[in-house]
Protein backbone atom coordinates (compact mmCIF):
# COMPACT_ATOMS: atom_id res chain seq x y z
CA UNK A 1 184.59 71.56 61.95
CA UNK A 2 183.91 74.24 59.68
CA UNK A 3 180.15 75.02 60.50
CA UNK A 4 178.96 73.29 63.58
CA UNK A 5 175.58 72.00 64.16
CA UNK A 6 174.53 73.49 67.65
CA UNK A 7 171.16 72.36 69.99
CA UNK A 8 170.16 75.19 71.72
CA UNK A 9 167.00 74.57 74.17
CA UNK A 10 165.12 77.23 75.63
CA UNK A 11 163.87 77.51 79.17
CA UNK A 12 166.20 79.32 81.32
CA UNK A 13 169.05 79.04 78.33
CA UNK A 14 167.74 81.20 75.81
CA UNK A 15 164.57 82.84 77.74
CA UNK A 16 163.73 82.97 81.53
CA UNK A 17 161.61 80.37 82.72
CA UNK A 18 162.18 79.35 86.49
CA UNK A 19 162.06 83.13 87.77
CA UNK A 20 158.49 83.96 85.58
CA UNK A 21 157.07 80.94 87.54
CA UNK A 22 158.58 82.18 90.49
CA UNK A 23 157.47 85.61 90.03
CA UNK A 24 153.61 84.42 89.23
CA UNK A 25 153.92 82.29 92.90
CA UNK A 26 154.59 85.18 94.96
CA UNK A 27 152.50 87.12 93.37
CA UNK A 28 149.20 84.79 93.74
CA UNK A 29 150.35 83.29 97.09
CA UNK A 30 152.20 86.53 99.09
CA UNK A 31 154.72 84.00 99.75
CA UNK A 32 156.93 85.52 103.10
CA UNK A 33 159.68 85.55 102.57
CA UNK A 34 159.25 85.64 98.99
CA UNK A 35 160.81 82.92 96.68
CA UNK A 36 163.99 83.40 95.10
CA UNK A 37 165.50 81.86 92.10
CA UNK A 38 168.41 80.54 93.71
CA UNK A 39 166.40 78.30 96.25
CA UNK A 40 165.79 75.66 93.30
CA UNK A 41 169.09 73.74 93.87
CA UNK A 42 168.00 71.03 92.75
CA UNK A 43 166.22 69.35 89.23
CA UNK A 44 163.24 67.96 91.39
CA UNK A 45 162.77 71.23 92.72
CA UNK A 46 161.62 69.54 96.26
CA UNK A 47 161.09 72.03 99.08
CA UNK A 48 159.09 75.21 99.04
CA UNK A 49 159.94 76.28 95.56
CA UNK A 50 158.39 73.10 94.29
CA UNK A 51 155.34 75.24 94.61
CA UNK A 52 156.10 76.69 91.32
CA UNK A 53 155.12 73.78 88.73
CA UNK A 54 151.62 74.11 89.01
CA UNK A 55 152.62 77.46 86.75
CA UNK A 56 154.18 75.08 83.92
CA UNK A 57 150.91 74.83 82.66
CA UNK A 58 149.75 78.26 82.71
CA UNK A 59 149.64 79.98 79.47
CA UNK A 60 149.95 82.97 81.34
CA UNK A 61 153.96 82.04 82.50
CA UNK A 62 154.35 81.43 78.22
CA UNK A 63 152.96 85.05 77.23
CA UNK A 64 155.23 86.80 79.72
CA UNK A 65 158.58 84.68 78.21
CA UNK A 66 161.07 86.99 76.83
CA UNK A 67 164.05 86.89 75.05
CA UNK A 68 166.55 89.18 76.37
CA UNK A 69 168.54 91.53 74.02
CA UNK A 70 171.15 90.00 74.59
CA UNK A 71 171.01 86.58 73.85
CA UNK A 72 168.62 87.28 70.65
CA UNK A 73 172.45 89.16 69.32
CA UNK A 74 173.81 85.71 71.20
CA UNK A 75 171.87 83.66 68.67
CA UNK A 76 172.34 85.61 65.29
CA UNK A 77 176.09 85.59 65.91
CA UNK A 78 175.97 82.13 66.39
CA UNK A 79 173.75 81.66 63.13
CA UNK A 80 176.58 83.55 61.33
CA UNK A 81 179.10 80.86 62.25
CA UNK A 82 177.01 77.79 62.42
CA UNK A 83 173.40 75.98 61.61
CA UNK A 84 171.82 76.66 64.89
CA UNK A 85 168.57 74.24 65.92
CA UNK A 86 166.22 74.74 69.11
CA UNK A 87 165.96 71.74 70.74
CA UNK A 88 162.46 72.44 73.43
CA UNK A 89 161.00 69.93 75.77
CA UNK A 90 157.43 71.33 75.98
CA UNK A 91 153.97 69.79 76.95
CA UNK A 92 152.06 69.08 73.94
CA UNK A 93 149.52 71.72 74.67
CA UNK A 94 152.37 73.91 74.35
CA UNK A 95 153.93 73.01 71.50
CA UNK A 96 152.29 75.65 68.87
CA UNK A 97 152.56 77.85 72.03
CA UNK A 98 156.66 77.51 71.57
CA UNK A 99 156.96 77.55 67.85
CA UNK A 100 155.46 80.74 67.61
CA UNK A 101 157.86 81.98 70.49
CA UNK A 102 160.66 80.86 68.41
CA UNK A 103 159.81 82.52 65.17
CA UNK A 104 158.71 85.60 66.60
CA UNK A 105 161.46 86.71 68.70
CA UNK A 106 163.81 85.45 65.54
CA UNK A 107 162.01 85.96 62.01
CA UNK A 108 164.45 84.82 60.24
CA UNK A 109 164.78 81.71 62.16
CA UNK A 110 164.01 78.43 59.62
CA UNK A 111 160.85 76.81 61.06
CA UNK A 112 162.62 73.58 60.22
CA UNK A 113 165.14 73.89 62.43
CA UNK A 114 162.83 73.48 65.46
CA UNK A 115 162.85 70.45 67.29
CA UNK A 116 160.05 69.91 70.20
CA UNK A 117 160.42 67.30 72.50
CA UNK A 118 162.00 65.66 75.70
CA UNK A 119 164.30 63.03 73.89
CA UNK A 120 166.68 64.99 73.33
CA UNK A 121 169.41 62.54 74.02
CA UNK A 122 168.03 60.90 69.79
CA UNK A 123 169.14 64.09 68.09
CA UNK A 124 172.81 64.48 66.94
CA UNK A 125 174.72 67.61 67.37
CA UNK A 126 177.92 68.79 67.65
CA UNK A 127 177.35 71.18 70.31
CA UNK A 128 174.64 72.02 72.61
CA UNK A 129 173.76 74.11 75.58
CA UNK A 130 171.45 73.33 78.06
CA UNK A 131 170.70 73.62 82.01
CA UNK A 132 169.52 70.11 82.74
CA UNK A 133 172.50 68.01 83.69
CA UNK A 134 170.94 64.59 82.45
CA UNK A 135 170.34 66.02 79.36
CA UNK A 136 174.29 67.47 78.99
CA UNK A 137 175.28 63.91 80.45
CA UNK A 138 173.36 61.60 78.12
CA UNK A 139 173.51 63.35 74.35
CA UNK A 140 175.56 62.48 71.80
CA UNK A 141 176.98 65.66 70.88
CA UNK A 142 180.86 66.23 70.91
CA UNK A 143 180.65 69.16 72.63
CA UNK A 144 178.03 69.33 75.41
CA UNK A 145 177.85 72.64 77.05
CA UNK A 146 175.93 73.23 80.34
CA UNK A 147 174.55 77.12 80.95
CA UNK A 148 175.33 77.44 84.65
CA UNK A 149 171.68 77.50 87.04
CA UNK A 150 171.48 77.47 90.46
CA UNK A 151 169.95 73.77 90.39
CA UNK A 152 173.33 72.47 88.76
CA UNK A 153 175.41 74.67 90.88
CA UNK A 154 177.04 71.04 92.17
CA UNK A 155 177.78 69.61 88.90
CA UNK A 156 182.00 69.94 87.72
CA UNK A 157 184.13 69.31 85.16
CA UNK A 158 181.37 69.83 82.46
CA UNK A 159 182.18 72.55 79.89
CA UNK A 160 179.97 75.51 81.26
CA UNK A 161 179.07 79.13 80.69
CA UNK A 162 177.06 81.46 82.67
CA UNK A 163 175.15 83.93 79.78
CA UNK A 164 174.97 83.03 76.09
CA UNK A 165 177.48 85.36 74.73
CA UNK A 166 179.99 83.45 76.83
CA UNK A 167 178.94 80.08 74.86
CA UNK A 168 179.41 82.17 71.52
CA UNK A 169 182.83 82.92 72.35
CA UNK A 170 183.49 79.42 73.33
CA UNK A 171 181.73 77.99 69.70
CA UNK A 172 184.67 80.02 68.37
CA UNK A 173 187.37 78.53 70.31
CA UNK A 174 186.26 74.85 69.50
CA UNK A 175 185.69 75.98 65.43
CA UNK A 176 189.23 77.68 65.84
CA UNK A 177 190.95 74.74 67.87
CA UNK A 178 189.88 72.16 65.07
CA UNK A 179 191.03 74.37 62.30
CA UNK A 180 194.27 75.58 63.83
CA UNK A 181 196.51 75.02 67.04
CA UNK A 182 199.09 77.44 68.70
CA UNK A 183 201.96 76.81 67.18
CA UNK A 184 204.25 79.06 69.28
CA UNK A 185 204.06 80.03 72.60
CA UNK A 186 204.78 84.29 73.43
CA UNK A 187 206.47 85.77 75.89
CA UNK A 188 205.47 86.90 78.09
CA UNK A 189 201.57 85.24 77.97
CA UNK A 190 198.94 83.25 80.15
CA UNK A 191 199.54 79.22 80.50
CA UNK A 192 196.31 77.89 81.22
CA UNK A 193 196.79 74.26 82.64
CA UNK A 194 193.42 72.73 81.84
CA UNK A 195 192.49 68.78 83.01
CA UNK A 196 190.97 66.29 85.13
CA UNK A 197 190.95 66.35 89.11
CA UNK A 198 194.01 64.24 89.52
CA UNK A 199 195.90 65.07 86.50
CA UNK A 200 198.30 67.25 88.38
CA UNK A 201 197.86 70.63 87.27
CA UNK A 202 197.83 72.40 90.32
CA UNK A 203 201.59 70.43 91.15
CA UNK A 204 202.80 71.74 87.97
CA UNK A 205 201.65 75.12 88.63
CA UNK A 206 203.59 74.82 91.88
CA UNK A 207 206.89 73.52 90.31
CA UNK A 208 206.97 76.05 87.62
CA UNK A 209 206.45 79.02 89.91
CA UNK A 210 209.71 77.87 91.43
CA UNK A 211 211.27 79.18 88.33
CA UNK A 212 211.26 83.44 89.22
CA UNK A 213 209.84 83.30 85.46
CA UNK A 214 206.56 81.71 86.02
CA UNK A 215 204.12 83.52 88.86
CA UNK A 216 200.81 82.28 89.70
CA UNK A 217 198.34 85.17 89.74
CA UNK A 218 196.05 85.64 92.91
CA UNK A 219 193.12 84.11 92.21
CA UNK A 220 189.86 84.17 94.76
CA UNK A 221 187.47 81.82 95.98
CA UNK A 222 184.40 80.75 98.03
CA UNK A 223 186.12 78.23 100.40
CA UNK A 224 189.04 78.50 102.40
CA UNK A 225 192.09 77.49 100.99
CA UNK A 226 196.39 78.39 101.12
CA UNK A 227 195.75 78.82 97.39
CA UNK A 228 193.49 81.17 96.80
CA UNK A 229 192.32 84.44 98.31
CA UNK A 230 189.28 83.71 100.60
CA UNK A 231 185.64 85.06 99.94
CA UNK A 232 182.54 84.53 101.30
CA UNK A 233 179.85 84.48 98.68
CA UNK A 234 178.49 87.87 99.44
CA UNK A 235 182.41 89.18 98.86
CA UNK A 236 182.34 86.96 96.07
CA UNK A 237 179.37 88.72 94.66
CA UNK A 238 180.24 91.96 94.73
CA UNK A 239 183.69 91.76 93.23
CA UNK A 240 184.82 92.85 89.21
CA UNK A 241 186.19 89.75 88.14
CA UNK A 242 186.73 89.41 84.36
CA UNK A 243 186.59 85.77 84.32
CA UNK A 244 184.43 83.09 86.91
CA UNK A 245 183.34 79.94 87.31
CA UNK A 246 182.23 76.79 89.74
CA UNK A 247 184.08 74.10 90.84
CA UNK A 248 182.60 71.45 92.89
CA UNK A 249 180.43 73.67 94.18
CA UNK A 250 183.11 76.49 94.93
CA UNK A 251 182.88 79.89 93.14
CA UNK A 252 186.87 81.15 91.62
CA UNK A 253 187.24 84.35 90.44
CA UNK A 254 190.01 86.43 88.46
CA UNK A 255 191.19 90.04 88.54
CA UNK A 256 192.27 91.07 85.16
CA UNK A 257 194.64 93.62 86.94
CA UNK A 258 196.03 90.80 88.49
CA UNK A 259 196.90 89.62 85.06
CA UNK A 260 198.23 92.07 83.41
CA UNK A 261 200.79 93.28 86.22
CA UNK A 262 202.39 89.91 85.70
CA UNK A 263 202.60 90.42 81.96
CA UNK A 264 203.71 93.82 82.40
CA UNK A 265 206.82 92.29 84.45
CA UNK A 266 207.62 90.18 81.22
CA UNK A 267 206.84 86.26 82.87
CA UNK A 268 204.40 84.03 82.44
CA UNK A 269 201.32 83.79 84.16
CA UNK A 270 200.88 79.50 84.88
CA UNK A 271 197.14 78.96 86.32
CA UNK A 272 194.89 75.98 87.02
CA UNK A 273 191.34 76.48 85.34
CA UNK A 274 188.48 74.84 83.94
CA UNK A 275 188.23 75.13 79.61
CA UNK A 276 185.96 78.34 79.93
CA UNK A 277 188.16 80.00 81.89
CA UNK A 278 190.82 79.51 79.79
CA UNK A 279 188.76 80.71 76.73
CA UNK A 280 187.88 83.77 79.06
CA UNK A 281 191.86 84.02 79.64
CA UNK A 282 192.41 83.89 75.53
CA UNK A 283 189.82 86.80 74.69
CA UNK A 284 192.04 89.23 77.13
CA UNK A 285 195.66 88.05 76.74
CA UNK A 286 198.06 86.02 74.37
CA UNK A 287 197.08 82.71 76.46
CA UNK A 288 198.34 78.77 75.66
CA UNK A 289 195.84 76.54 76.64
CA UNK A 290 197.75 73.28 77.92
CA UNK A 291 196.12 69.95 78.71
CA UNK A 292 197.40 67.78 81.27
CA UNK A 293 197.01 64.54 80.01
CA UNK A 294 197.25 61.35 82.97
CA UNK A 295 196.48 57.76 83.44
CA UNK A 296 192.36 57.72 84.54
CA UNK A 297 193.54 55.02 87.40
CA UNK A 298 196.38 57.82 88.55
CA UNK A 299 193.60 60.87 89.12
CA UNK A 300 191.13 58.03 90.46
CA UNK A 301 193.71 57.13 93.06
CA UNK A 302 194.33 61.08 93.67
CA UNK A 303 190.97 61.79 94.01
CA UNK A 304 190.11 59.33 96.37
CA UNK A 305 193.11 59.84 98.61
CA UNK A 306 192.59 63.65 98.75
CA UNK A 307 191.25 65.10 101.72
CA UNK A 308 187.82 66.90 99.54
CA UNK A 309 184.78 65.73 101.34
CA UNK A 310 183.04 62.84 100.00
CA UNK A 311 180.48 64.56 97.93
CA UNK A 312 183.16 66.82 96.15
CA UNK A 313 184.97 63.48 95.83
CA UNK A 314 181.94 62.38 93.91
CA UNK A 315 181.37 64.78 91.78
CA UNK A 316 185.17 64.93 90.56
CA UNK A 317 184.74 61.18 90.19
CA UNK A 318 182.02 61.75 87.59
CA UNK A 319 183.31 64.61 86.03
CA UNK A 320 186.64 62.72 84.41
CA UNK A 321 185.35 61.34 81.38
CA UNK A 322 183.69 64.56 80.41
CA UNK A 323 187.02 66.50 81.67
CA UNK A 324 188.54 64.63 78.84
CA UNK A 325 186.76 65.73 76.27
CA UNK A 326 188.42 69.42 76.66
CA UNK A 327 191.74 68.25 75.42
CA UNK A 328 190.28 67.79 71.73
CA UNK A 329 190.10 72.09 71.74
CA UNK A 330 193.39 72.93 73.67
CA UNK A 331 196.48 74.15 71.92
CA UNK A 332 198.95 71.73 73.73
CA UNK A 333 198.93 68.71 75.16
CA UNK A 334 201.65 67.36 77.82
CA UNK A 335 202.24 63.86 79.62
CA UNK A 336 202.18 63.92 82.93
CA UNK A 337 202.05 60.40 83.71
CA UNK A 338 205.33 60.44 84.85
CA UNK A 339 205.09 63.85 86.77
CA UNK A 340 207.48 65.39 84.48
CA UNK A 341 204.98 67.60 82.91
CA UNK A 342 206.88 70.78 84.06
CA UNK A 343 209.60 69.75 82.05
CA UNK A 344 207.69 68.85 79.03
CA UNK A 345 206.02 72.95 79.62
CA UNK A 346 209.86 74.10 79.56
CA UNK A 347 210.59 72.54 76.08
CA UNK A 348 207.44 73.70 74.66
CA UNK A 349 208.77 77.23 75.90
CA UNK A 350 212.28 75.98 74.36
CA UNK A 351 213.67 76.54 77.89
C-alpha cells in the first residue's frame, strides 16, 4: 500500500459538531443542569440531550463549525502520505453549506475529492475514520477506523483513536506494516500481544512473566481487577498516561515511566493491548507487535464461559471478526491454538 486512499467524514471527526448543538441548547433553553457532551451515549441520542437535533438544521450551528489547529496539520500530513477524500452525510440544504466548509478551512483541498452523502457504506476506501459505529461496521474499506465519542464509548475491538493526529500515526503504521515487517526482535523492547477476546493473550502474558526476563508493566484501569491498578474515572481522568484506550466499556491507561524502568533493567516488557495501543507503544520504545492468532470457535467458547457480564460478553462477541483484521499490520504472528504460543514468543526471541 504505497499511497492509501483514506474517507475522512466530518462531524465530530474532523470539526465539532455534537458540543456546538449542545452549546446553542443551553444557551436558548437555560437548561439546569446544563447539557454535557458526554450525556449522548448513545447514536439515537434518546433522553434529554435528544433536545439537541432540532439545531441540525440551523445554519447558525454550521457558521460556528471550526476546524481545530490541530487536526487541519492532522489532515495535510495525511495528504502528504496519501489521497485523502471527505466523505459528509449532510441534509441537502446543507450541502453547498459543507463544501464551502471544506475548501475554506483547506484551500488546497481538490473540490473533487468531496463526497456528500449518507451511503457511505458504496464508496471504496482503504481506510476511513469515522464516529458512527454502523458506518465503521458496514464499509468496505480494509482498514476501518472509529474516532472514539462518548456515544460509541461501548463499542470494542474496532481499531480506534481518540484525536486525529493519533489516526495519522496509525496511517503510518499500516503503510509501514505492508511495506516492511520487524524482522528482529531487540533487547531489551516492548512485546505487544495484540488479538481477539479469547485468543489467549493475557495467559501468555502470564506464562512469560514467569521467566524473571519478561515483566508485565503496571497498567491502570476503570474497573476492578487483580490485573490492573484500580481507578475510578475521575482518577482515571486526571492521570499523565502516554498511551489510553477503551475496552468494553473500561478505560486502560499506561505510565511511560512505568515503561521505561523495565527497559532500563534490560527485560522485556510483555503487555496485552488493543492495535492503537501498540502503535502508541512503537512511537516511544523499540516495540514488536505480536498477533495471537486462535481458532474463532476456541475464543467463542472462552468468551462465553468467562465470567464478563453479558453485555461485555456481547460486545467481545461482535468485535472478533473486526479484531482480526489487526493481524494484516502486526510484525509477528504466533499460533496459539495449541496454547503453546509462549513457546513460539521464545523462538522468535531465539530463546
Amino acid at each position: 500500500m504505497l499511497r492509501p486512499k483514506i474517507g475522512l467524514d466530518w462531524d465530530d471527526v474532523t470539526a465539532p459538531f455534537n458540543s456546538i448543538a449542545i452549546a446553542m441548547a443551553n444557551e436558548k433553553y437555560h437548561i439546569d443542569p446544563p447539557l454535557r457532551l458526554e450525556e449522548i451515549d448513545t447514536w439515537e441520542n434518546r433522553g434529554r440531550t435528544g433536545i439537541i437535533r432540532e439545531f441540525y438544521e440551523d445554519e447558525e450551528l454550521y457558521a460556528r463549525q471550526q476546524v481545530p489547529e490541530k487536526n487541519k496539520k492532522a489532515v495535510y500530513r495525511l495528504m502528504e502520505i496519501a489521497d485523502v477524500y471527505f466523505i459528509t452525510a449532510v441534509a441537502p440544504a446543507f450541502m453547498g453549506i459543507r463544501a464551502k466548509q471544506i475548501l475554506t478551512a483547506f484551500p488546497e483541498f481538490p473540490p473533487e475529492n468531496i463526497i456528500l452523502g449518507n451511503a457511505k457504506n458504496l464508496v471504496q476506501f482503504d481506510i476511513i475514520l469515522d464516529d458512527a459505529i454502523h458506518n465503521v461496521l458496514e464499509t468496505p474499506a480494509t482498514y476501518p477506523v472509529l474516532m472514539r465519542k462518548p456515544w460509541n464509548w461501548k463499542m470494542t475491538g474496532l481499531l480506534s483513536v481518540n484525536q486525529m493526529s493519533e489516526f495519522v500515526s496509525l496511517v503510518r503504521q499500516i503503510i509501514h506494516a505492508s511495506q516492511t515487517r520487524t524482522m528482529e526482535i531487540k533487547n531489551p523492547s516492548v512485546l505487544a500481544l495484540v488479538g481477539p477476546s479469547g485468543s489467549g493473550k493475557d495467559a501468555l502474558t502470564k506464562t512469560l512473566c514467569q521467566d524473571h526476563r519478561f515483566v508485565n508493566p503496571k497498567t491502570y484501569c476503570t474497573k476492578k481487577s487483580s490485573k490492573h491498578h484500580y481507578l475510578t474515572k475521575e482518577q482515571f481522568a486526571q492521570q499523565d498516561f502516554f498511551e489510553r484506550t477503551m475496552y468494553a466499556g473500561v478505560h486502560y491507561g499506561t505510565k511511560k515511566e512505568d515503561i521505561q524502568a523495565v527497559l532500563d533493567d534490560g527485560k522485556y516488557a510483555v503487555m496485552s493491548l488493543d492495535m492503537c495501543g501498540a502503535i502508541a507503544m512503537k512511537r516511544h520504545f523499540p516495540t514488536a507487535i505480536i498477533y495471537v492468532a486462535k481458532d474463532k470457535e476456541d475464543m467463542i467458547a472462552d468468551i462465553v464461559q468467562s465470567d464478563f457480564p453479558v453485555g461485555e460478553k456481547t460486545l467481545r462477541l461482535l468485535s472478533l471478526d473486526a479484531e482480526k483484521r489487526n493481524r494484516e499490520i502486526c510484525d509477528f504472528v504466533i499460533d496459539n491454538r495449541d496454547e503453546q504460543g509462549s513457546e513460539r514468543i521464545l523462538q522468535l526471541l531465539n530463546f
